[in-house]
Protein backbone atom coordinates (compact mmCIF):
# COMPACT_ATOMS: atom_id res chain seq x y z
CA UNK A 1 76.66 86.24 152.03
CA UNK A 2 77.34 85.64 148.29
CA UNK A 3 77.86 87.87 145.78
CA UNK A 4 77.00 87.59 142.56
CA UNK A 5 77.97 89.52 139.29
CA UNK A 6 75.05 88.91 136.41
CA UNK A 7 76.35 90.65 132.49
CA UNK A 8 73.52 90.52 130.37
CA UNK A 9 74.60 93.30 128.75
CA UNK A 10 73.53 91.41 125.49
CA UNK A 11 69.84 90.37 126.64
CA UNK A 12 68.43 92.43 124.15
CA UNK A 13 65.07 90.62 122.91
CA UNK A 14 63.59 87.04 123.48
CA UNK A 15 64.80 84.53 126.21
CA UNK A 16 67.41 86.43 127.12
CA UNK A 17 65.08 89.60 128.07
CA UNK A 18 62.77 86.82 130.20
CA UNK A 19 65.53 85.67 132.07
CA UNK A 20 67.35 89.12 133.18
CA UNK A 21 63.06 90.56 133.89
CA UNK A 22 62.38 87.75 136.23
CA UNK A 23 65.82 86.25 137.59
CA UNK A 24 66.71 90.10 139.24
CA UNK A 25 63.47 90.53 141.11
CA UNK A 26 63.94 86.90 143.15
CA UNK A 27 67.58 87.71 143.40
CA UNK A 28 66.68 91.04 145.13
CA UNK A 29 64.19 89.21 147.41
CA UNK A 30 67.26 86.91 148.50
CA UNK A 31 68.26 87.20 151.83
CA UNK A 32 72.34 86.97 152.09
CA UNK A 33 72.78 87.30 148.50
CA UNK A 34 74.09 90.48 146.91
CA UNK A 35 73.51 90.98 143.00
CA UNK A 36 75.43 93.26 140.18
CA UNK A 37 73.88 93.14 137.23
CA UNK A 38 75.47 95.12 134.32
CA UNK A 39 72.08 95.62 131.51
CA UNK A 40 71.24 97.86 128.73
CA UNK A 41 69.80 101.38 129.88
CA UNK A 42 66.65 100.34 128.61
CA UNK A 43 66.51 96.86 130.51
CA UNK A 44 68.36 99.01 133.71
CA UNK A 45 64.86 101.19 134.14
CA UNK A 46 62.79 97.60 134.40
CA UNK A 47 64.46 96.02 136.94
CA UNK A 48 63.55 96.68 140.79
CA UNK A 49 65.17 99.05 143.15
CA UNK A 50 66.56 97.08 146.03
CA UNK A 51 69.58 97.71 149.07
CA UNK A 52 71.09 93.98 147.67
CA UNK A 53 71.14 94.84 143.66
CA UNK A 54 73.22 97.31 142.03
CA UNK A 55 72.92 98.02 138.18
CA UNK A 56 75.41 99.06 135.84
CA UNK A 57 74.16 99.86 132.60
CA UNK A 58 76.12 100.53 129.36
CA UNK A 59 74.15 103.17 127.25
CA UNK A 60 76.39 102.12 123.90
CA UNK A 61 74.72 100.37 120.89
CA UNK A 62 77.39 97.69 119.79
CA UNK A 63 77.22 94.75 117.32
CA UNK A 64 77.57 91.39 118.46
CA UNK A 65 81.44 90.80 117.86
CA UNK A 66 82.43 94.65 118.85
CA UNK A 67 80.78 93.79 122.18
CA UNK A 68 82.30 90.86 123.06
CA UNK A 69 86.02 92.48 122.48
CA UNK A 70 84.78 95.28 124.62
CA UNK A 71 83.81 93.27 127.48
CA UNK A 72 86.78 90.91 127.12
CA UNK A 73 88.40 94.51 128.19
CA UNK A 74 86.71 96.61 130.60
CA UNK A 75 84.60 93.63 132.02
CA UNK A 76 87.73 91.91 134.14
CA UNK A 77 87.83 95.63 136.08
CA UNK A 78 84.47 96.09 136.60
CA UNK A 79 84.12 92.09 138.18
CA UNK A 80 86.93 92.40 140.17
CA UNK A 81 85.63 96.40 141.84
CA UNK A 82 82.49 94.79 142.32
CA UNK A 83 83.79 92.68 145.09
CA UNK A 84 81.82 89.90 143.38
CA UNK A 85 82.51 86.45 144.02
CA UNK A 86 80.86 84.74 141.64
CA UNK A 87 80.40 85.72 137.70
CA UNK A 88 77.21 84.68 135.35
CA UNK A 89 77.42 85.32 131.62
CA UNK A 90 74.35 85.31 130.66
CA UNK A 91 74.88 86.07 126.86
CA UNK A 92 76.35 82.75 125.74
CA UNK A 93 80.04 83.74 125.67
CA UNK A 94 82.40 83.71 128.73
CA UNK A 95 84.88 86.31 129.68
CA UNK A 96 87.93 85.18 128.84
CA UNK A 97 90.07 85.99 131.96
CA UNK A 98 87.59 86.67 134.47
CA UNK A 99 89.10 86.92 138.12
CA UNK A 100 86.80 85.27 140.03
CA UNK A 101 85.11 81.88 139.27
CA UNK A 102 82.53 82.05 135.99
CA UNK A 103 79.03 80.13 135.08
CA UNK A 104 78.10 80.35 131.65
CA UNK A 105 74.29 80.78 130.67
CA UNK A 106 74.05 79.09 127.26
CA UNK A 107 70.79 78.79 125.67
CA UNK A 108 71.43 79.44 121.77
CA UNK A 109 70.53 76.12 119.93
CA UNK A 110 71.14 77.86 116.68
CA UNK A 111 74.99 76.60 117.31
CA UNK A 112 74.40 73.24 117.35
CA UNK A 113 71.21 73.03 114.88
CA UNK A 114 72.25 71.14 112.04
CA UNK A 115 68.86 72.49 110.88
CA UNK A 116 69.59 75.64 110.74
CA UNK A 117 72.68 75.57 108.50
CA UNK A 118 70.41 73.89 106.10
CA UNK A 119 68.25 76.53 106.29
CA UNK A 120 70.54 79.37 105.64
CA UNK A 121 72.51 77.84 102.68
CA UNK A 122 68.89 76.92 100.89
CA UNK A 123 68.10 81.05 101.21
CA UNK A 124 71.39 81.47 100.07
CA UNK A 125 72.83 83.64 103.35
CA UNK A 126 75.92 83.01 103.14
CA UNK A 127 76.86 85.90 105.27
CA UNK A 128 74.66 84.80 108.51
CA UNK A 129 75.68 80.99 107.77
CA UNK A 130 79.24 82.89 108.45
CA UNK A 131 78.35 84.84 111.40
CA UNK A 132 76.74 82.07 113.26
CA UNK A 133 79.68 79.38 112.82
CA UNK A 134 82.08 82.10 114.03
CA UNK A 135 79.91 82.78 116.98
CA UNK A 136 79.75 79.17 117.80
CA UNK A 137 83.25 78.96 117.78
CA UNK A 138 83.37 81.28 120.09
CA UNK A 139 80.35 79.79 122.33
CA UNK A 140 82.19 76.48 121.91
CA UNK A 141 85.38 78.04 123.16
CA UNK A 142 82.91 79.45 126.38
CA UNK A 143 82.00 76.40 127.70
CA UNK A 144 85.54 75.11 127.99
CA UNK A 145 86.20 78.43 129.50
CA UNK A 146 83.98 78.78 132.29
CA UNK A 147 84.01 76.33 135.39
CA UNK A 148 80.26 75.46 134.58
CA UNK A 149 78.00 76.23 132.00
CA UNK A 150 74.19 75.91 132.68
CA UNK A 151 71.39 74.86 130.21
CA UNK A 152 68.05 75.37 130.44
CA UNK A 153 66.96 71.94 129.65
CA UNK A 154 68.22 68.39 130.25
CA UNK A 155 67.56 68.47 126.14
CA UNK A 156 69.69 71.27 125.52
CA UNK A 157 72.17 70.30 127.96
CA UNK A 158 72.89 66.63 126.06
CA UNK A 159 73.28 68.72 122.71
CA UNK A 160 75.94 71.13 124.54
CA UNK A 161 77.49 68.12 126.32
CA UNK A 162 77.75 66.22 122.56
CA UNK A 163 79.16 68.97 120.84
CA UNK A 164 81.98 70.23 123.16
CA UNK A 165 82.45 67.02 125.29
CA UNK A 166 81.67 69.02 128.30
CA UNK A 167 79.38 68.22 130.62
CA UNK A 168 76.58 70.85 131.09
CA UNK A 169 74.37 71.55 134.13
CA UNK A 170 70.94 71.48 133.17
CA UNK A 171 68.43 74.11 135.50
CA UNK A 172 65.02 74.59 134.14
CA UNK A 173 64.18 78.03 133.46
CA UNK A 174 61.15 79.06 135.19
CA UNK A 175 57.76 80.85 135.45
CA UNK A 176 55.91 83.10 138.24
CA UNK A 177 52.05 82.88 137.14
CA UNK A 178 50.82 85.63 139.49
CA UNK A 179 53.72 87.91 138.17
CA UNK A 180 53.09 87.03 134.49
CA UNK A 181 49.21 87.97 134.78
CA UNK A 182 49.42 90.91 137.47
CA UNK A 183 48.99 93.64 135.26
CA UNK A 184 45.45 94.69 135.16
CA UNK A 185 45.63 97.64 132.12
CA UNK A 186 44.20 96.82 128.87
CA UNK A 187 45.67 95.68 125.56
CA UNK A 188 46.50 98.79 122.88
CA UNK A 189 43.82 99.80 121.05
CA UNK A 190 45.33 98.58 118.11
CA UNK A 191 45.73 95.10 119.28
CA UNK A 192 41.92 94.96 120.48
CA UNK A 193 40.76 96.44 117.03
CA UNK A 194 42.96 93.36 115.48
CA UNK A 195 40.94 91.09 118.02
CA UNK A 196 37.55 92.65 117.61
CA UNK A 197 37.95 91.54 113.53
CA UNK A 198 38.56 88.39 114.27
CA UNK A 199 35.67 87.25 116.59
CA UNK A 200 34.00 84.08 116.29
CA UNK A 201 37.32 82.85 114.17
CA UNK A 202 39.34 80.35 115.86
CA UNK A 203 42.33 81.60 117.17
CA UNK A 204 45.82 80.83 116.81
CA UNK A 205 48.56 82.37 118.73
CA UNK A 206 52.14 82.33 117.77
CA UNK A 207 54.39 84.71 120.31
CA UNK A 208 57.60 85.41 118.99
CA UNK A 209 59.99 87.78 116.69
CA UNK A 210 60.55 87.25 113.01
CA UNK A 211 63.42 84.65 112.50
CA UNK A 212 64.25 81.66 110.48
CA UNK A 213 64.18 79.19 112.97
CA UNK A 214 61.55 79.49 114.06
CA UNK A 215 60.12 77.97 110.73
CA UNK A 216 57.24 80.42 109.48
CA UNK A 217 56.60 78.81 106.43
CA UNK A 218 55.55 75.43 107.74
CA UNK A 219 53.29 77.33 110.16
CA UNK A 220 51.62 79.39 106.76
CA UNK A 221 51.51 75.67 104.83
CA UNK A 222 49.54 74.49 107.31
CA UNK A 223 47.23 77.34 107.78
CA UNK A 224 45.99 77.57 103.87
CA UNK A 225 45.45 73.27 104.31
CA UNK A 226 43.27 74.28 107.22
CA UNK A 227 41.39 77.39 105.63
CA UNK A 228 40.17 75.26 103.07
CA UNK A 229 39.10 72.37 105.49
CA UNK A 230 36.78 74.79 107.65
CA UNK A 231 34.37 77.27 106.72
CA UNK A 232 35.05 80.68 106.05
CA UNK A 233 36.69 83.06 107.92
CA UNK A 234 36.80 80.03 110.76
CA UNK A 235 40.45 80.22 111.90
CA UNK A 236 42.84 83.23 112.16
CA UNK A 237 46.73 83.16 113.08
CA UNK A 238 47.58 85.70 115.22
CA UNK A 239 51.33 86.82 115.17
CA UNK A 240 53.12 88.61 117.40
CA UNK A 241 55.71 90.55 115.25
CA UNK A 242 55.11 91.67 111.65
CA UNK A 243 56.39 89.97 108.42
CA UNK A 244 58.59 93.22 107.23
CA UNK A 245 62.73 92.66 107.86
CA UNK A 246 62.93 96.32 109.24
CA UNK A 247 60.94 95.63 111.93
CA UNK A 248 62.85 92.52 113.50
CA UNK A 249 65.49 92.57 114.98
CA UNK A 250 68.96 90.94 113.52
CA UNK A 251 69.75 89.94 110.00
CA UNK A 252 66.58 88.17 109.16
CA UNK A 253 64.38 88.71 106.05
CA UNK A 254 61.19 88.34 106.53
CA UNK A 255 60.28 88.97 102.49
CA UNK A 256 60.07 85.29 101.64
CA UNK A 257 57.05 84.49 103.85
CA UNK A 258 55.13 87.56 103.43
CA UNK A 259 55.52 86.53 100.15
CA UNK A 260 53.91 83.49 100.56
CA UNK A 261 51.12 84.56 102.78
CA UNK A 262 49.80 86.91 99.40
CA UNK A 263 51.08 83.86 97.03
CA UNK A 264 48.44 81.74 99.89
CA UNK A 265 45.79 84.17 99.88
CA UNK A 266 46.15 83.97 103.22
CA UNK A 267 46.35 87.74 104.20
CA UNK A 268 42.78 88.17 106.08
CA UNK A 269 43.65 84.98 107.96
CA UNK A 270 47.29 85.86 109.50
CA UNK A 271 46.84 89.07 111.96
CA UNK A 272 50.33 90.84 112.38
CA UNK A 273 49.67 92.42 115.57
CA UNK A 274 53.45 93.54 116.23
CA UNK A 275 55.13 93.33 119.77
CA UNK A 276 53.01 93.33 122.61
CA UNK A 277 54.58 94.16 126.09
CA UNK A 278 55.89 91.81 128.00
CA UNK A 279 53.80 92.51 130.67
CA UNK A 280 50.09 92.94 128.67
CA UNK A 281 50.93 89.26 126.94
CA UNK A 282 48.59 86.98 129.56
CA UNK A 283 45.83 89.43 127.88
CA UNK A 284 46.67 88.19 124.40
CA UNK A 285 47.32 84.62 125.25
CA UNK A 286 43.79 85.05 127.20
CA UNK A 287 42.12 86.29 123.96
CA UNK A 288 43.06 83.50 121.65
CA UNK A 289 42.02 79.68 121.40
CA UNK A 290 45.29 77.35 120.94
CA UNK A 291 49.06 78.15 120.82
CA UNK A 292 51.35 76.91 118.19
CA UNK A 293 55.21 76.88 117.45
CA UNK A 294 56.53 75.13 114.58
CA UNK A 295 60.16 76.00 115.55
CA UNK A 296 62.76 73.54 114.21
CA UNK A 297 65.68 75.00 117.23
CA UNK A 298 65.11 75.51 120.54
CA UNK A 299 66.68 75.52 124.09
CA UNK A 300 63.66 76.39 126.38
CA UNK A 301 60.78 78.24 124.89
CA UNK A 302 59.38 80.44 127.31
CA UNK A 303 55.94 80.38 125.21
CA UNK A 304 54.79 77.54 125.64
CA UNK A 305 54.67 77.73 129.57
CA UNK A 306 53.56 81.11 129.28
CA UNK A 307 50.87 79.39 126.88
CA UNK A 308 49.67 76.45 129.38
CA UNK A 309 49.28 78.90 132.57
CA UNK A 310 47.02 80.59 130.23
CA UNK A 311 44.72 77.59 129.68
CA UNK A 312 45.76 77.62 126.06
CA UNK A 313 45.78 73.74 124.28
CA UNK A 314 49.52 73.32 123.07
CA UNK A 315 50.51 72.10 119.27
CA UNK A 316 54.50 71.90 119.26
CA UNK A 317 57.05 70.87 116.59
CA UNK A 318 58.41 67.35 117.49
CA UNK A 319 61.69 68.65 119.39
CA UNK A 320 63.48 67.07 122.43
CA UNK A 321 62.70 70.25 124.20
CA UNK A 322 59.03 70.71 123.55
CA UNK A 323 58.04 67.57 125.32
CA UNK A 324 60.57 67.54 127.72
CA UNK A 325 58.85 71.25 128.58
CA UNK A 326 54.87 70.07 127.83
CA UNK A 327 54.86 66.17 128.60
CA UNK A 328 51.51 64.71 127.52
CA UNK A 329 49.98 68.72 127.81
CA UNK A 330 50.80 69.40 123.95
CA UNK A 331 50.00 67.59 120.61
CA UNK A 332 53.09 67.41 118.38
CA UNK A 333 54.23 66.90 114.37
CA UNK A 334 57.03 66.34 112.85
CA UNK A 335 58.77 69.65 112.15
CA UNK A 336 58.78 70.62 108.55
CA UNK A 337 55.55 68.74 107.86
CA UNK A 338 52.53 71.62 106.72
CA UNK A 339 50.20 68.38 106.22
CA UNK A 340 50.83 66.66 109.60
CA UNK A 341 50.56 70.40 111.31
CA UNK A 342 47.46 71.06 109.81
CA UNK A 343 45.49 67.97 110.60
CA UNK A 344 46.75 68.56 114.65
CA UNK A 345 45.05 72.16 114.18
CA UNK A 346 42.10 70.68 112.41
CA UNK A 347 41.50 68.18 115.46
CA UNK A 348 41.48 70.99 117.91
CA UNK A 349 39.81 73.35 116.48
CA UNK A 350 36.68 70.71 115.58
CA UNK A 351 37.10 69.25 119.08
CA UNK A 352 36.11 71.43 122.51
CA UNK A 353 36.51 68.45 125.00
CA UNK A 354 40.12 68.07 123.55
CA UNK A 355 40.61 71.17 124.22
CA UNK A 356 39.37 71.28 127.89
CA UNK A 357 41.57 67.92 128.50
CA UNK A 358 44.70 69.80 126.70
CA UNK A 359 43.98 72.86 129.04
CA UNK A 360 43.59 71.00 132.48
CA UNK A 361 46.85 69.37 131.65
CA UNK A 362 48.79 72.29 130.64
CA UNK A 363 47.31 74.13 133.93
CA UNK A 364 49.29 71.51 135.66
CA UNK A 365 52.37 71.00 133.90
CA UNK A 366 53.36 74.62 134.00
CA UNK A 367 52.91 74.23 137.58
CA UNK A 368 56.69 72.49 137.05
CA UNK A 369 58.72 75.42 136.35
CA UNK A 370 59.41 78.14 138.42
CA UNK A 371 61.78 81.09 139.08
CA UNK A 372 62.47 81.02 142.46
CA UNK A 373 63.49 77.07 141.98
CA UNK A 374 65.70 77.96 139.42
CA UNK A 375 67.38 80.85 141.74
CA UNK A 376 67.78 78.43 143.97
CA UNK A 377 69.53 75.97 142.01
CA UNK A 378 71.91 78.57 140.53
CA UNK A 379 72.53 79.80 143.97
CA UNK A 380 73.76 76.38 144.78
CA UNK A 381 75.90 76.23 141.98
CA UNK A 382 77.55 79.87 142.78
CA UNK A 383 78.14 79.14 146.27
CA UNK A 384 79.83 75.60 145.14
CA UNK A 385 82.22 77.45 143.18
CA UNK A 386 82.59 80.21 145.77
CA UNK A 387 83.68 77.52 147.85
CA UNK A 388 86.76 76.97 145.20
CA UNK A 389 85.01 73.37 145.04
CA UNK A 390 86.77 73.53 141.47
CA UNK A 391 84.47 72.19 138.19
CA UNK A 392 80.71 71.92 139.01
CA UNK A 393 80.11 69.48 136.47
CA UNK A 394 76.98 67.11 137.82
CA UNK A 395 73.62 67.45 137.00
CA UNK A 396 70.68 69.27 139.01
């Protein structure tokens, strides 16, 4: 028996939410291991009742850096009541004195994305350019902390192991097809009105939250080259989030590119559908024609798996990551290039055997990742430690 102590307490939106929604369930199906798992309230009434998983939830709203000085204090109690042997951080920083034996989940590539910084002093925000060296500081700090810190990608893992001099386990996160498409209920009816308008366009799915990095305005670029290379109303950009800073979450301002979507004349061709639930997305993904993300940082990118079980042809930005994650299943171009992006969307869209080649291969490759692996491997890794085997410091 192994017992293992999960805080996600800051999974709040994005990766972090995918992990904690799928990594719980094959945890509770684990025979000999025993989970606590300390989550938002809102996260806490998601996960699965089960006789091996308990759930703590913490019903306080805190900032970022007010959180991580209240765990550093009540979190060392709660570990060691638990009877735990084994802690996972999930949120990128370690507890500081934790009594038992700590892996580190660190997936933000904002921390080590030269990119990034670039992109924050050119919109002058000084204030997040401050925030986010201060945090990675602190996730620096993490990794020398815990006795292993896990990536979720050989990619990522090099970048963590070059910028701290640590080594860094590298476990692919993973995917559950059935489970992603098992809902059966319909889309809102506002999402299927949004649809409905744009029938017979070719559609273009990008599935995440408003941020910088995730480079919006190389993604419009491209669309307004593309508009004026097809006919009219023949492609559509489907987002899932809308282009207005109070509906994101964090710091970002979304201004700029709504901006330049009206500047574009571009605003019957991008559809702001908002959030869709987690569980509804397969219908979306479904629904539309290709997937795109132009995003400059990344550690995983849960999309574009999601994206490939869903037959959907793959373009990605030219990261590490993206074709360690899509191989030979996804067209690429170079990150901040409109011009190169829009002549991959132009191919696609003209080309219907592409696309059945593009969707045959991503059927296969997402056949590569899966949850219950990656439980397994992280299993392996606690009960190493458990062992008081010291540093687990090779790769998986």
């Amino acid at each position: 028996m192994i017992h293992l102590f999960i805080n996600a307490i800051a999974s709040t939106a994005g990766g972090g939410l995918t992990y904690v929604r799928n990594v719980v369930p094959h945890l509770a199906a684990r025979a000999g291991v025993r989970t606590t798992v300390l989550v938002s309230r809102q996260l806490a009434e998601e996960l699965p009742s089960s006789p091996n998983v308990s759930i703590l939830d913490d019903v306080q709203d805190f900032g970022t850096w007010r959180r991580f000085l209240r765990e550093q204090w009540i979190l060392p109690g709660l570990v060691k009541r638990s009877g735990a042997h084994v802690l996972l951080s999930a949120g990128n920083f370690a507890l500081w004195n934790s009594p038992i034996p700590q892996i580190l989940l660190s997936r933000n590539s904002l921390y080590t994305s030269l990119d990034f910084q670039n992109d924050l002093r050119t919109r002058a925000d000084h204030r997040l350019w401050l925030d986010t060296h201060l945090k990675a500081l602190f996730a620096a700090a993490s990794i020398r902390r815990a006795e292993c810190t896990i990536a979720p990608s050989a990619a990522f893992a090099s970048e963590l192991h070059d910028w701290t001099g640590h080594n860094v386990v590298a476990i692919h996160h993973g995917f559950d097809a059935d489970r992603f498409a098992r809902n059966g209920k319909s889309l809102s009816r506002d999402v299927q009105a949004k649809l409905a308008e744009s029938a017979g366009a070719f559609r273009l799915l990008f599935v995440s939250h408003y941020n910088y990095y995730r480079n919006f305005g190389t993604l419009i670029r491209a669309l307004q080259i593309v508009k004026q290379r097809l006919a009219p109303g023949r492609i559509r950009l489907l987002l899932t989030c809308k282009l207005r800073t109070e509906d994101n979450p964090g710091s970002y301002r979304a201004e700029s590119e709504a901006a330049l979507i009206r500047d574009l004349g571009l605003s019957e061709d991008v559809v702001e559908l908002g959030a869709v639930p987690y569980n509804l997305l397969h219908k979306l993904y479904q629904s539309c024609d290709a997937y795109v993300t132009p995003a400059y940082a990344e550690s995983f990118a849960h999309p574009l798996v999601e994206a490939m079980a869903s037959g959907l042809p793959v373009v990605a930005s030219d990261l590490e990551v993206h074709r360690e994650i899509c191989g030979d299943a996804a067209v690429y171009f170079p990150r901040f290039s409109a011009q190169h992006l829009a002549g991959r969307l132009e191919t696609i869209a003209h080309s219907p055997e592409l696309r059945l080649v593009m969707r045959e291969k991503g059927l296969l490759c997402s056949q590569n990742f899966s949850w219950g692996k990656h439980v397994e491997d992280l299993l392996e890794v606690a009960a190493t430690l458990s062992r008081g085997s010291g540093k687990f410091l090779t790769t998986m």
